[in-house]
Protein backbone atom coordinates (compact mmCIF):
# COMPACT_ATOMS: atom_id res chain seq x y z
CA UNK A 1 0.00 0.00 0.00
CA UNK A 2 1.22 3.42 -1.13
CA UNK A 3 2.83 5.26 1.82
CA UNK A 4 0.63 8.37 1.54
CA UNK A 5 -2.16 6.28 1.86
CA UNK A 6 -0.88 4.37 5.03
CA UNK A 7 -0.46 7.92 6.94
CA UNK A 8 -3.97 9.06 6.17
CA UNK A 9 -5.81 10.16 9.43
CA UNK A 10 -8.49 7.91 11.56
CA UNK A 11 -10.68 10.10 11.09
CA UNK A 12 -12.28 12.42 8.42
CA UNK A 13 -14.99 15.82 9.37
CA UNK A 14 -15.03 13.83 12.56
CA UNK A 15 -16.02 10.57 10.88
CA UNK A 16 -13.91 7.98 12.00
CA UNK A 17 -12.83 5.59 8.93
CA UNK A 18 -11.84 2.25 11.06
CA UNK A 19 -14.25 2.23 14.24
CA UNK A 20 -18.16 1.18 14.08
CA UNK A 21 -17.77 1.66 10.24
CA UNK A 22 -21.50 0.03 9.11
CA UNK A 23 -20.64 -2.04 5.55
CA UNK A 24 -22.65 -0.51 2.71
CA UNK A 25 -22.34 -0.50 -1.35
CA UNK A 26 -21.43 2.77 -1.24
CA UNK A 27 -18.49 3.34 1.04
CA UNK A 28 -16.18 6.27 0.98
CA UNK A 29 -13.62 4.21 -1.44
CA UNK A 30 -16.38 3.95 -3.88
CA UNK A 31 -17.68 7.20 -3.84
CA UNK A 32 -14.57 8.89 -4.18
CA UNK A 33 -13.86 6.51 -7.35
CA UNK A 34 -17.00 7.70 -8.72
CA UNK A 35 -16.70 11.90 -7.73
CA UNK A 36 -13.16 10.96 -10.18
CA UNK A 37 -15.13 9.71 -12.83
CA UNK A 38 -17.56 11.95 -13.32
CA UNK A 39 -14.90 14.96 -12.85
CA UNK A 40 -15.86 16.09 -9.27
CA UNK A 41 -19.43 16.67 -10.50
CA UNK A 42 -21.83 15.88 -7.42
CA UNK A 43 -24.58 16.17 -9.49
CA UNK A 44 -23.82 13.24 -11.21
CA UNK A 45 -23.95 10.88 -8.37
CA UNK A 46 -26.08 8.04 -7.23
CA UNK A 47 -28.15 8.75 -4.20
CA UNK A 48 -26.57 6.77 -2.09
CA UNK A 49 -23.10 8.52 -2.81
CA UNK A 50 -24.14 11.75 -2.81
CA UNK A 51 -25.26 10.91 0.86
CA UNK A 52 -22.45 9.59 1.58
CA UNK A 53 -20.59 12.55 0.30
CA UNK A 54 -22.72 14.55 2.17
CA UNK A 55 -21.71 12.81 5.50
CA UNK A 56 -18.14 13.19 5.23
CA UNK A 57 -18.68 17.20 4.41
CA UNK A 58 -16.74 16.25 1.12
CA UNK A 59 -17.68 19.57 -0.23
CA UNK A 60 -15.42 21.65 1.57
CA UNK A 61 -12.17 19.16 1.00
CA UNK A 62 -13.26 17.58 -2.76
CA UNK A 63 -10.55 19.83 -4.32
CA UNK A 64 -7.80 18.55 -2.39
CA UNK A 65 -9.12 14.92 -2.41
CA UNK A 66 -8.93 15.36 -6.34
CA UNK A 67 -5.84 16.77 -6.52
CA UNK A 68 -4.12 14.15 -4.00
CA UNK A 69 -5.75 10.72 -5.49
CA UNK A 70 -4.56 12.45 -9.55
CA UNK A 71 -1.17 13.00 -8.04
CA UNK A 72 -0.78 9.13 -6.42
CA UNK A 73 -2.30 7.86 -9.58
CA UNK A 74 -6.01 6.10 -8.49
CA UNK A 75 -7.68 5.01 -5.10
């Protein structure tokens, strides 16, 4: 696993990503593969990721999220 990855925090907006994480199609690894393929265009999500966008206040960190998963390469 990619170094940058490993020292990424435990939690996110206050969302933690490893403790009482409930399993669901659309978790934040999926999401943020989809906000890449559609260009960072929230519009263009599937209810369930845009609520899951919405949880993790994605909005006010998506430009930096882009810029850091173009720069390693993918998710």
């Amino acid at each position: 696993m990619s170094k940058r990855i490993e020292k990424m925090p435990d939690r996110i907006m206050g969302r933690s990503l490893n403790y009482k994480v409930i399993p669901t199609v659309c978790n934040l690894k999926n999401m943020l593969s989809k906000l890449m393929d559609v260009n960072g265009d929230f519009r263009q999500l599937k209810q369930w990721e845009k609520r899951s966008y919405k949880a993790y206040n994605i909005d006010d960190i998506k430009l930096n999220i882009l810029n850091q998963i173009k720069a390693i390469g993918r998710l």
